[in-house]
Each structure stands twice: as C-alpha cells, then as structure tokens.
C-alpha atoms as a PDB file:
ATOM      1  CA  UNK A   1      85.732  68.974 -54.603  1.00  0.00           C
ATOM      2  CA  UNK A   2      88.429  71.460 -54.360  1.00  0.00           C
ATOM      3  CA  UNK A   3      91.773  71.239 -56.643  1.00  0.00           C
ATOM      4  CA  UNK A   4      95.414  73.421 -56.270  1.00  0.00           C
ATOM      5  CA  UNK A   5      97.347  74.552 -59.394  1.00  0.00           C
ATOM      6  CA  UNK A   6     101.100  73.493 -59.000  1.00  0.00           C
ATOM      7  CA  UNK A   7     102.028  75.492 -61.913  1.00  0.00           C
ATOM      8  CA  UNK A   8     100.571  78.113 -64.094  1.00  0.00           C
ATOM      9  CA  UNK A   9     103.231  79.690 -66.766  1.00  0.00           C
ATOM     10  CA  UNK A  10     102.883  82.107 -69.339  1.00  0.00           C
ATOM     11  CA  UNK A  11     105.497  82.923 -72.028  1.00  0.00           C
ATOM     12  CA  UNK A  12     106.702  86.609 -71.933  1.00  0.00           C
ATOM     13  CA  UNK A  13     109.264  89.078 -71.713  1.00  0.00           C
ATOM     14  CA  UNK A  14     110.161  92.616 -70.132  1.00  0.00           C
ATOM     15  CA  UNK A  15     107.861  95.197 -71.996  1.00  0.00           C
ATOM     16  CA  UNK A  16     106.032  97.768 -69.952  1.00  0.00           C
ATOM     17  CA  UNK A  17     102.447  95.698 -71.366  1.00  0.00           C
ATOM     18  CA  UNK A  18     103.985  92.044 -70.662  1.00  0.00           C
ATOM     19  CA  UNK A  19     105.099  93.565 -66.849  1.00  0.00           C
ATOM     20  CA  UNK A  20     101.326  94.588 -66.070  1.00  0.00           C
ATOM     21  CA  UNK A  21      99.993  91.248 -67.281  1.00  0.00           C
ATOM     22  CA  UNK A  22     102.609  89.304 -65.197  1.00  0.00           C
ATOM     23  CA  UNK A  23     101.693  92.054 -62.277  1.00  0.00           C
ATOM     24  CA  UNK A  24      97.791  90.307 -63.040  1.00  0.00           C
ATOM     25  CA  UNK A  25      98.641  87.000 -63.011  1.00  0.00           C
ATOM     26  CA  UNK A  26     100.626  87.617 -59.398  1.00  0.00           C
ATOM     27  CA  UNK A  27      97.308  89.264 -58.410  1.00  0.00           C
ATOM     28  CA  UNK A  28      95.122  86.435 -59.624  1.00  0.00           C
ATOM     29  CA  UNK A  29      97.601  84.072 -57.806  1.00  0.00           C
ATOM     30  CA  UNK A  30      97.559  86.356 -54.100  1.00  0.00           C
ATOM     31  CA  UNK A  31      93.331  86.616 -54.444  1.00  0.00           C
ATOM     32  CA  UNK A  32      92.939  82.976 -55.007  1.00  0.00           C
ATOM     33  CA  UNK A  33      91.419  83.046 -58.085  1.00  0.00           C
ATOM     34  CA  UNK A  34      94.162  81.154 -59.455  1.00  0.00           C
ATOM     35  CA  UNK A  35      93.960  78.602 -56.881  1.00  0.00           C
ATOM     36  CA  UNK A  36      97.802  77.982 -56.311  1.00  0.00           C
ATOM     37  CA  UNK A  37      98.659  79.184 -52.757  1.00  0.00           C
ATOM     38  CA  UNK A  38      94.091  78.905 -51.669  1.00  0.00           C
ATOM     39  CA  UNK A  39      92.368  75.860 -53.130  1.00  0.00           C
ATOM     40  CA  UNK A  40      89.656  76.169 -55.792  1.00  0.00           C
ATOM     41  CA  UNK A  41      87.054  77.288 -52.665  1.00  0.00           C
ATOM     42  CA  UNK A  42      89.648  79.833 -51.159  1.00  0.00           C
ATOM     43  CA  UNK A  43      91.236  77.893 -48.477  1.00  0.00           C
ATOM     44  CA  UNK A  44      94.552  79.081 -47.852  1.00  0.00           C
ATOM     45  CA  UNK A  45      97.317  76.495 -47.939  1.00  0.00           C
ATOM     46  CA  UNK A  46      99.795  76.065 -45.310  1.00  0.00           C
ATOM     47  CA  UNK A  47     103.544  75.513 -45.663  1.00  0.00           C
ATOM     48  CA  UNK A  48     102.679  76.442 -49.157  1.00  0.00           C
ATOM     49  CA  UNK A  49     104.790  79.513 -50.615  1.00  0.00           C
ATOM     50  CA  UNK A  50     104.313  81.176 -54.385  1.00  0.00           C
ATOM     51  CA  UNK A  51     107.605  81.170 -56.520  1.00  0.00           C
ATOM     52  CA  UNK A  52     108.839  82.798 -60.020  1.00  0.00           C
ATOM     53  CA  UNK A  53     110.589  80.391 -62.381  1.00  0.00           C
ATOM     54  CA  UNK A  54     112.332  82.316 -65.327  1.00  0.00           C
ATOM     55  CA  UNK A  55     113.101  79.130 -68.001  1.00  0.00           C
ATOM     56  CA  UNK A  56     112.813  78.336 -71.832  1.00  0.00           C
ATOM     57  CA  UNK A  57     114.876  81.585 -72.629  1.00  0.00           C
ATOM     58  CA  UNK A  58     114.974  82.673 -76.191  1.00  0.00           C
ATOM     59  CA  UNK A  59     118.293  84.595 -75.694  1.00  0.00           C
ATOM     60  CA  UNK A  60     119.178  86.876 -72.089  1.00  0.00           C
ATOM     61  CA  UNK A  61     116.950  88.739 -70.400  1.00  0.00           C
ATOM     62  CA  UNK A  62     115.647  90.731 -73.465  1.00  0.00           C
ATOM     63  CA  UNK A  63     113.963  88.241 -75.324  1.00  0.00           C
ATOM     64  CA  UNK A  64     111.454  86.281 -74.278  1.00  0.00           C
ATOM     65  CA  UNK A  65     110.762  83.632 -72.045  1.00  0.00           C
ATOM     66  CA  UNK A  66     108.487  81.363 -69.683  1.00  0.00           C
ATOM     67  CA  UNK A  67     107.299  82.806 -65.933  1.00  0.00           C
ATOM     68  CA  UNK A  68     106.010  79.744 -64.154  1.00  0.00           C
ATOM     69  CA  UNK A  69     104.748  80.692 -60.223  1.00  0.00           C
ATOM     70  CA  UNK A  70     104.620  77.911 -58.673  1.00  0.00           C
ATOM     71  CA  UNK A  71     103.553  76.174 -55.113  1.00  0.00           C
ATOM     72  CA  UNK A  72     106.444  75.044 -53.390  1.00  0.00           C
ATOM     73  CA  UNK A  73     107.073  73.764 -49.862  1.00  0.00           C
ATOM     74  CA  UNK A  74     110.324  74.311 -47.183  1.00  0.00           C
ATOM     75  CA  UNK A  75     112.093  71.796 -49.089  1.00  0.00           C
ATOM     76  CA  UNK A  76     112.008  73.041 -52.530  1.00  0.00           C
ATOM     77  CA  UNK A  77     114.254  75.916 -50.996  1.00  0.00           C
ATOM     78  CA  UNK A  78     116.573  73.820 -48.874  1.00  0.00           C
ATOM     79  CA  UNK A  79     116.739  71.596 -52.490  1.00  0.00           C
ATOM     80  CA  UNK A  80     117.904  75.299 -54.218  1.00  0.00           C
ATOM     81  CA  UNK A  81     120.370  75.975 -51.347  1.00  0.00           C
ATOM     82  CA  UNK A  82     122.031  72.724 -52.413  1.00  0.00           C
ATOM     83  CA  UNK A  83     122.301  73.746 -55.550  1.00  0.00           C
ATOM     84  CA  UNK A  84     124.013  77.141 -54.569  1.00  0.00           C
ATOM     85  CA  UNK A  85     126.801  75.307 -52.402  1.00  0.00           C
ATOM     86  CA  UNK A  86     127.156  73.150 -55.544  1.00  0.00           C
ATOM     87  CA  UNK A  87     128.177  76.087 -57.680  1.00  0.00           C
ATOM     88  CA  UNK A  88     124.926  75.457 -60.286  1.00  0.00           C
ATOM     89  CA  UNK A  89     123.387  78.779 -58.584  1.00  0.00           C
ATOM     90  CA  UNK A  90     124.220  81.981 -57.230  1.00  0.00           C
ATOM     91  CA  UNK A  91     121.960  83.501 -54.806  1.00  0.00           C
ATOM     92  CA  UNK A  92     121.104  86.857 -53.693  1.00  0.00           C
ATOM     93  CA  UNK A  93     118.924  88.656 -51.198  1.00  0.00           C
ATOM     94  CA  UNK A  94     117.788  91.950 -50.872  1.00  0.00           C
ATOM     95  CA  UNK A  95     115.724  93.511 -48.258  1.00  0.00           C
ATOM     96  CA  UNK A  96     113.313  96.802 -48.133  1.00  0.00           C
ATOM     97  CA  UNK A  97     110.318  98.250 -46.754  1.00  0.00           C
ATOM     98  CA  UNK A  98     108.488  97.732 -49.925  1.00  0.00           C
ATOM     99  CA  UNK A  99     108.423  93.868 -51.859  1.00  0.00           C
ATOM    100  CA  UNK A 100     108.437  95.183 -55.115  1.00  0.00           C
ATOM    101  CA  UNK A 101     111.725  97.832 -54.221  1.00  0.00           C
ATOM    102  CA  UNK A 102     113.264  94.352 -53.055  1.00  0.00           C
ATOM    103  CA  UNK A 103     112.814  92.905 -56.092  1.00  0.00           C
ATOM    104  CA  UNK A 104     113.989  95.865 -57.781  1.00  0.00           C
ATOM    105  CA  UNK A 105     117.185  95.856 -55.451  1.00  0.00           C
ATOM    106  CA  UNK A 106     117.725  92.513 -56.262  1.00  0.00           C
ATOM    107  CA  UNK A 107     117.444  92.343 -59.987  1.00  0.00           C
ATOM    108  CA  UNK A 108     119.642  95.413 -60.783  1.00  0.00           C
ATOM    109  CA  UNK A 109     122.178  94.156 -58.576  1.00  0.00           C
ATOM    110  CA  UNK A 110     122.401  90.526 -61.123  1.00  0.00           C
ATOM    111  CA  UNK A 111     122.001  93.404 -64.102  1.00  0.00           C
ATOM    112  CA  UNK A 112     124.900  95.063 -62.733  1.00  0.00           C
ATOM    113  CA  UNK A 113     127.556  91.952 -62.373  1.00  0.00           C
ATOM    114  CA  UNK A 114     126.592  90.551 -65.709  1.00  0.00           C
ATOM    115  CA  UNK A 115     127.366  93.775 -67.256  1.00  0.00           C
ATOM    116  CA  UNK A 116     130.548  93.726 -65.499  1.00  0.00           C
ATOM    117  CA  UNK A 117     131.543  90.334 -66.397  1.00  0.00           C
ATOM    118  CA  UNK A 118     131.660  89.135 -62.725  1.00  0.00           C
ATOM    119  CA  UNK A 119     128.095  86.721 -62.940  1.00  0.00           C
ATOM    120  CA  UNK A 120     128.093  84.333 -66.012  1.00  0.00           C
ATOM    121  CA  UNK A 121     124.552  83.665 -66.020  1.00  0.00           C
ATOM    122  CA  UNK A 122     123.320  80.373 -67.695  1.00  0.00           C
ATOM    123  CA  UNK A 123     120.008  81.220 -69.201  1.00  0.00           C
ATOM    124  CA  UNK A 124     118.438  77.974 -67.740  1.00  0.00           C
ATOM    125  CA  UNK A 125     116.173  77.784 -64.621  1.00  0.00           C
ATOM    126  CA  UNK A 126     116.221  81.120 -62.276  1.00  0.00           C
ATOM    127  CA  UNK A 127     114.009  81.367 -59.215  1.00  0.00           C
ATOM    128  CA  UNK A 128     112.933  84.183 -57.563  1.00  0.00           C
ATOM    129  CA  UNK A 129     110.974  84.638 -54.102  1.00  0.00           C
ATOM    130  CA  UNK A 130     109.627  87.445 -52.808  1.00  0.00           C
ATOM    131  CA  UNK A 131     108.190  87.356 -49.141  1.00  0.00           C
ATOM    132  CA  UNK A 132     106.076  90.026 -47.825  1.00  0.00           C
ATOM    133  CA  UNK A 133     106.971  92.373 -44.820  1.00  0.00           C
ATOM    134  CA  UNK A 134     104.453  91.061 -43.030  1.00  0.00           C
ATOM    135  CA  UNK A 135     105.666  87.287 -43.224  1.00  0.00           C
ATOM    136  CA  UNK A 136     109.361  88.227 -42.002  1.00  0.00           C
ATOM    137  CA  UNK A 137     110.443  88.120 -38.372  1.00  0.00           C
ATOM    138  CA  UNK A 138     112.276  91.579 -39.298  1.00  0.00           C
ATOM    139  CA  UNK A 139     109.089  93.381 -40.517  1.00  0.00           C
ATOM    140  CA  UNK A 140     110.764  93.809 -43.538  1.00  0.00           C
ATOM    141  CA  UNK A 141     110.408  92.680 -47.346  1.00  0.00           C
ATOM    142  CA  UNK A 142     112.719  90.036 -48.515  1.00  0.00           C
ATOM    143  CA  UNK A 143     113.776  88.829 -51.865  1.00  0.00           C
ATOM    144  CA  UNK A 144     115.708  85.979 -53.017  1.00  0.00           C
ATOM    145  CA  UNK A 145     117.035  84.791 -56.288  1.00  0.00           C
ATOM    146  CA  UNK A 146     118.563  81.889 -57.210  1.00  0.00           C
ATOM    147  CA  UNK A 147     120.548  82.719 -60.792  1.00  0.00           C
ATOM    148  CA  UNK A 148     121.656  79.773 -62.950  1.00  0.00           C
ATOM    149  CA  UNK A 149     125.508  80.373 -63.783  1.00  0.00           C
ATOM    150  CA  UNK A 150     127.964  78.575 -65.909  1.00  0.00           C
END
C-alpha cells in the first residue's frame, strides 16, 4: 500500500546550520523520500505542488519558528488569492533564471518594506512557492509569497 505526507514541519530559524537542514528536508521532499509530492513507492502526484508555510513565530523573522511544506492542489492558491484581495495577505512575485535567486529576490524585497515601515507584517501564516524554470511557460523561475499583514 502506498501513503502521501500532507505535511511534514520542523521548528527552526535562519542560521547558516538550520538553512542547510531546511535545504535537506526540500531535497528529501523533491527525491521522494519524503513521500509528499511521489507516494511512498515514488509515484509522482499530479496536480500536486510542494509549499513553505512559515507559522508558530516566536517573535519576527529572527527567532524561531515552524516550516511546514506541504501538498497542495490549484485551489489552495486560488483560496490564498482570496485572501490577498481581502487585505489578510500581501503577495509578491519574483522571477529569475535560478529558483533559489527568486527566492532570494523575493524575500529581500518583504525585508526591505518592513524595514521601511511600508509592509506591517503579522507574524501568523506566510506561504511561499517556488516553481522551477522548467515548470513555467516563460522558462523562467518563479516565486510567490503570500505575507500575513495587519
């Protein structure tokens, strides 16, 4: 019999040693051998796409906090774009050559606003979605995150 994960989270923060272990647990997820996006005997899932969830935060981004990846289908995301024209979220995409440069994009660009006052970030529930190059119509690495504001 073959079983999915829907959830696997770990509690951590942003040192350079908590980084490489979630950069592992991304790798077990993307091999299969945490059976999230394959089952337990490597079958790939369809409509099935791997998500971060940032929750349970001690303080901001400095202290720690739980990274749940999760399974979620095409209306998980149309739920979260809901949720954006509702004013709970504030969303923002970034786009590169390389997935983890998209990311980076991304990230420093919510860094940036909070330090400047203009993003009031929550601390609740943040999602983030990264989609391979080779997944895009545009040949080109995508990122998404949905911030929790105030």
């Amino acid at each position: 019999m073959a079983y999915i994960l829907k959830e696997i989270t770990v509690r951590t923060n942003t040192t350079t040693e908590e980084i490489r272990r979630i950069e592992q647990l991304w790798q077990d997820v993307n091999t299969g051998k945490l059976p999230i996006i394959f089952d337990s005997k490597n079958n790939f899932q369809q409509g099935i796409s791997p998500i971060s969830k940032y929750s349970n935060y001690e303080s901001d981004e400095n202290g720690n906090y739980d990274l749940s990846i999760l399974g979620v289908n095409s209306s998980f995301f149309e739920k979260l774009e809901n949720e954006v024209k509702k004013g709970k979220y504030k969303k923002y995409e970034s786009t590169d050559n390389n997935m983890i440069l998209s990311a980076k994009t991304a990230w420093k660009t919510v860094w940036k606003e909070q330090k400047e006052g203009t993003l009031n970030r929550a601390f609740k529930t943040d999602y983030e979605s990264t989609v391979p190059a080779k997944y895009t119509k545009d040949g080109k690495a995508h990122c998404y995150l949905y911030i929790s504001i105030k």
